[in-house]
C-alpha atoms as a PDB file:
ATOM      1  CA  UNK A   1       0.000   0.000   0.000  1.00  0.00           C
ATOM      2  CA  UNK A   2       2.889   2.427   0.805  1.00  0.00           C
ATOM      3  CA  UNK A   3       5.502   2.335  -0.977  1.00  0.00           C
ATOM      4  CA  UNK A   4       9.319   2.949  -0.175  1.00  0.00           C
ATOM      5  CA  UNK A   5      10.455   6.658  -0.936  1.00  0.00           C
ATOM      6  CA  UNK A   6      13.528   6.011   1.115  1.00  0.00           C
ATOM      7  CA  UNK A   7      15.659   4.535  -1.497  1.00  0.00           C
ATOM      8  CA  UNK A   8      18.068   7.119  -2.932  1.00  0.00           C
ATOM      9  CA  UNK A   9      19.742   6.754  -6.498  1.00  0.00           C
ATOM     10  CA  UNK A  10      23.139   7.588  -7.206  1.00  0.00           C
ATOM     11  CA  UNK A  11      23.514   9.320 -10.811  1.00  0.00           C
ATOM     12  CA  UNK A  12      26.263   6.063 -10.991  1.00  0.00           C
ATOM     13  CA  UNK A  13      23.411   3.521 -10.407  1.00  0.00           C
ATOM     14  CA  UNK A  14      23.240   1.177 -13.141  1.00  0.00           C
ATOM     15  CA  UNK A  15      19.490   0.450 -12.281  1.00  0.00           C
ATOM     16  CA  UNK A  16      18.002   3.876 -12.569  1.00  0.00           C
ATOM     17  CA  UNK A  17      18.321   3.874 -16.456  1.00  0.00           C
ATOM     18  CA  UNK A  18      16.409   0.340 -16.577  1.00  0.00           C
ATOM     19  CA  UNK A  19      13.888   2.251 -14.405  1.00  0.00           C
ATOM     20  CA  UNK A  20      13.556   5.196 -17.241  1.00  0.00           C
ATOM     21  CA  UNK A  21      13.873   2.580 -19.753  1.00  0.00           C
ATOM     22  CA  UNK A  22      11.073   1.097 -18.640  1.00  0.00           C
ATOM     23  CA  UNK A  23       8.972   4.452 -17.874  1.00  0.00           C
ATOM     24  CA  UNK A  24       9.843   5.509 -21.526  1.00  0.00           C
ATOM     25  CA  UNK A  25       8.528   2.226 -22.842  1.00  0.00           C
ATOM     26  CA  UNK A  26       4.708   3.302 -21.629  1.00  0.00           C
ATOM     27  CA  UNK A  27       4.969   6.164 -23.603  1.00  0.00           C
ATOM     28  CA  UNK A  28       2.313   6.350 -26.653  1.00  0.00           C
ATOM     29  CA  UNK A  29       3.439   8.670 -29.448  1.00  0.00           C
ATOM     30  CA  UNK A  30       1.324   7.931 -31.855  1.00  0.00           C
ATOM     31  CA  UNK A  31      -0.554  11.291 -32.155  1.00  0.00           C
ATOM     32  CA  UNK A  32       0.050  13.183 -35.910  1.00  0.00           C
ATOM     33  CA  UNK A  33       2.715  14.685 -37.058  1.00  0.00           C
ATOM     34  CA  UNK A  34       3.251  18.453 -38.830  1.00  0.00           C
ATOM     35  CA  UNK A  35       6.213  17.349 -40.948  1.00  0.00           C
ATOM     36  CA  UNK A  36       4.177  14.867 -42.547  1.00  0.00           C
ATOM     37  CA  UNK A  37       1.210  16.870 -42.356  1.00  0.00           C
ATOM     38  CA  UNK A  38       2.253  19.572 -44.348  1.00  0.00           C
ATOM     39  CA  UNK A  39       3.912  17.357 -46.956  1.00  0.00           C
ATOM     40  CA  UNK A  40       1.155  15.308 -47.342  1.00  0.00           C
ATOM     41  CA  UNK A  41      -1.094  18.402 -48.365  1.00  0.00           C
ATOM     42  CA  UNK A  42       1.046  19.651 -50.663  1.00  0.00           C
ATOM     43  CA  UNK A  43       1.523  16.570 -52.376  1.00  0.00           C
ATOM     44  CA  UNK A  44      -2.696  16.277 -52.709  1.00  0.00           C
ATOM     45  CA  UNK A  45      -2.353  19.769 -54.268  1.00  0.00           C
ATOM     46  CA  UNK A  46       0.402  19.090 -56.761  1.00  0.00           C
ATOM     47  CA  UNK A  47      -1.240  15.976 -57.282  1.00  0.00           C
ATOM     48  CA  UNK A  48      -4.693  18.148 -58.316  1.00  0.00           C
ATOM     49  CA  UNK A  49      -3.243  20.986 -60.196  1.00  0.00           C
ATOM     50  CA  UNK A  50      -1.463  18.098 -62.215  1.00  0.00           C
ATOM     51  CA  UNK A  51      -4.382  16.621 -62.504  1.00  0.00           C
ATOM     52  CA  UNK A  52      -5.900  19.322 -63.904  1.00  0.00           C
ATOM     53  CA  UNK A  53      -3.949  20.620 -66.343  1.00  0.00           C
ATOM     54  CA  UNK A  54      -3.091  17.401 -68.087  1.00  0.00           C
ATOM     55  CA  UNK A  55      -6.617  16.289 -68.790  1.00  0.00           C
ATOM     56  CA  UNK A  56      -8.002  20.010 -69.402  1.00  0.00           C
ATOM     57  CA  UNK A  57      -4.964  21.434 -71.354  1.00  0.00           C
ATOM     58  CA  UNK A  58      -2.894  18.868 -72.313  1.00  0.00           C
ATOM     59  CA  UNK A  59      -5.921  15.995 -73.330  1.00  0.00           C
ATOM     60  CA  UNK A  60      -8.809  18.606 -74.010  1.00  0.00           C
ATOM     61  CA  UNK A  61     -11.310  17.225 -72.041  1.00  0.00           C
ATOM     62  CA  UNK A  62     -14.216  18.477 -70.631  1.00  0.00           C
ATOM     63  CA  UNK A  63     -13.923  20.714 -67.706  1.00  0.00           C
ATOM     64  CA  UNK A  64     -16.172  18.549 -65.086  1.00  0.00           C
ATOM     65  CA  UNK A  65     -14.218  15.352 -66.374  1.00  0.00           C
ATOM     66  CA  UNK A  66     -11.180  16.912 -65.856  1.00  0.00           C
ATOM     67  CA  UNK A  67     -12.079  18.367 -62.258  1.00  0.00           C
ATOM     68  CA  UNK A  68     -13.469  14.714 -61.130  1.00  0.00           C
ATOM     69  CA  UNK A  69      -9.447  13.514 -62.384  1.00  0.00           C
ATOM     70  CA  UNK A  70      -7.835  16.597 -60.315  1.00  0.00           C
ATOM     71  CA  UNK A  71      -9.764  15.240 -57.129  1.00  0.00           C
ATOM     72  CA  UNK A  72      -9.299  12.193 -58.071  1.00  0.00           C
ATOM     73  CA  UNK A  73      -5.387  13.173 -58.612  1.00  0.00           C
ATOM     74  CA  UNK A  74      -5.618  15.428 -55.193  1.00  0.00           C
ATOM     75  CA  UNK A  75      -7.124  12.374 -52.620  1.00  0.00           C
ATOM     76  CA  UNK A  76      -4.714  10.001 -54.590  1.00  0.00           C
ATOM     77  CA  UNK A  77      -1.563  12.128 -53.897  1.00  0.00           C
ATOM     78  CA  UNK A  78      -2.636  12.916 -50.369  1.00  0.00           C
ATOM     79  CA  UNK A  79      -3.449   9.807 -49.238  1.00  0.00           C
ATOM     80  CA  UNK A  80      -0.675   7.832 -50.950  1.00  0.00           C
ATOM     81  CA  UNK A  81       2.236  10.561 -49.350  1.00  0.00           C
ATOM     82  CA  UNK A  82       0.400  10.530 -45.983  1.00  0.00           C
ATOM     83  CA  UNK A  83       0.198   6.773 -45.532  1.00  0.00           C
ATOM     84  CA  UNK A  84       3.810   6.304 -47.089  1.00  0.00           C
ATOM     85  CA  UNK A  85       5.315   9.141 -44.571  1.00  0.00           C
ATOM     86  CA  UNK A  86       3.625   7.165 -41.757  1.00  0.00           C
ATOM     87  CA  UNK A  87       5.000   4.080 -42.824  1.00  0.00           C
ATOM     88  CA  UNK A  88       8.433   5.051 -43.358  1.00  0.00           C
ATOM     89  CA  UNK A  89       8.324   6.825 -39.293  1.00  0.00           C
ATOM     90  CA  UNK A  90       6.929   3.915 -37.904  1.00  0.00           C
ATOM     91  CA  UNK A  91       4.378   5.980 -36.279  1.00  0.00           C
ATOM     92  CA  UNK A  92       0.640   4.435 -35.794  1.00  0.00           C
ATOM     93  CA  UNK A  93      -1.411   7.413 -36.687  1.00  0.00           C
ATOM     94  CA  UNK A  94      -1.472   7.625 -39.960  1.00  0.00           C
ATOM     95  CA  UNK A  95      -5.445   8.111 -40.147  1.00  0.00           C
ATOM     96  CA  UNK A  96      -4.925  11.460 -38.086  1.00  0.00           C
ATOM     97  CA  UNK A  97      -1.958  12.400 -40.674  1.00  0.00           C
ATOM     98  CA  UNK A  98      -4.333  12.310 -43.822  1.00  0.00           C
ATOM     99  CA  UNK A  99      -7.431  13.651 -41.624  1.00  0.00           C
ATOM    100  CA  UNK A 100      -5.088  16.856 -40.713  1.00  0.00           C
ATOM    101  CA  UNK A 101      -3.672  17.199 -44.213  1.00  0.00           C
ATOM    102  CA  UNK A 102      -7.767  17.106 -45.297  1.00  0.00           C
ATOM    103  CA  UNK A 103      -8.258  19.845 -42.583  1.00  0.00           C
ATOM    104  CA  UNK A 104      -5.469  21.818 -43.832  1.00  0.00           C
ATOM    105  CA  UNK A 105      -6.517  21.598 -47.333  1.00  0.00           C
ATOM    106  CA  UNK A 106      -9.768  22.589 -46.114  1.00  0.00           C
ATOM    107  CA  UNK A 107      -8.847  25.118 -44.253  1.00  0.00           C
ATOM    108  CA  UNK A 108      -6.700  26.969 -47.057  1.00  0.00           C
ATOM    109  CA  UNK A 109      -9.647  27.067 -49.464  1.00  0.00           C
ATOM    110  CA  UNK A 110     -11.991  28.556 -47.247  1.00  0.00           C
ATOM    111  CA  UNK A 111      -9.297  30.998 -46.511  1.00  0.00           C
ATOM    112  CA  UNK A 112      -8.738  31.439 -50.498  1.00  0.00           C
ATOM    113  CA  UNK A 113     -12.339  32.132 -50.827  1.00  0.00           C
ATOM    114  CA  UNK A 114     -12.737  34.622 -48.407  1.00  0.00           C
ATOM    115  CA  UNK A 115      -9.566  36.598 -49.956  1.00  0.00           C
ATOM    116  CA  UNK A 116     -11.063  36.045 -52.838  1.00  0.00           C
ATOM    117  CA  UNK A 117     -14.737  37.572 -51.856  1.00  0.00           C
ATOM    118  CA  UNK A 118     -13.092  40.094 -50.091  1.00  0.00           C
ATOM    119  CA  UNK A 119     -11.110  41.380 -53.017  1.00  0.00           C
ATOM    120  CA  UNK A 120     -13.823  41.349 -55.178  1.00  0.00           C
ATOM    121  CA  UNK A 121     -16.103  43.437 -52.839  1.00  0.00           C
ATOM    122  CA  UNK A 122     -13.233  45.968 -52.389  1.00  0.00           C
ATOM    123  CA  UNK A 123     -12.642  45.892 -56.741  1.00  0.00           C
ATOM    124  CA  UNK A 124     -16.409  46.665 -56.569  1.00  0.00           C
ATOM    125  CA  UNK A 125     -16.548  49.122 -54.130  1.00  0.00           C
ATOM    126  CA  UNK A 126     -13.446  51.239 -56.141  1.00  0.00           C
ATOM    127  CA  UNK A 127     -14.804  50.847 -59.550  1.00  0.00           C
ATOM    128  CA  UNK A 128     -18.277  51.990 -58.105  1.00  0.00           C
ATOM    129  CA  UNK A 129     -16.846  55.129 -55.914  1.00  0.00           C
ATOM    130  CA  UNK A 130     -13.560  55.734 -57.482  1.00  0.00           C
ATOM    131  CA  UNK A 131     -14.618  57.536 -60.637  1.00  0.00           C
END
């Protein structure tokens, strides 16, 4: 029930690390990483924007053809560079990886769009007051 506080450890004693060792062992770090995070994301975006241009430019499809290929492109390249990252770090969370790379995809368009709305209100507002 009580336990013996009275033992003192020299910083010579061989079995303090073993104690550590073993304290580290418990340890769980399996939550997701930034590194891979980030990369992830931008390979789903280079993966879309290549998507994109080959079938629209380069092959002259149709424009919601070629969009389904750029998402298509964009989960593809994502998913394939978050699951490999994971894999090569030996961590365990490689759902939470891809879910955070989704988020910050996410996240970065709805940011685009509200530069985007905002710029266009203010290009409104000059052209309507400016003269």
């Amino acid at each position: 029930m009580f336990r013996d506080s009275s033992a003192r450890y020299s910083p010579d004693d061989s079995n303090r690390a073993v104690l550590q060792d073993d304290a580290d062992l418990g340890f769980d770090n399996s939550g997701p990483s930034l590194p891979i995070i980030l990369i992830s994301a931008a390979f789903g975006i280079a993966g879309g924007v290549i998507g994109l241009y080959v079938t629209y430019t380069v092959l002259g499809w149709e424009l919601p053809a070629s969009v389904f290929v750029a998402v298509l492109c964009a989960s593809v390249g994502l998913g394939v560079s978050g699951a490999g990252l994971t894999a090569l770090t030996g961590t365990r969370a490689a759902v939470a990886n891809i879910v955070m790379s989704c988020g910050l995809i996410m996240i970065s368009l709805v940011f685009l769009g509200l530069c985007m709305v905002v710029g266009a209100l203010a290009a409104t507002v000059i052209v309507i007051y400016g003269g």
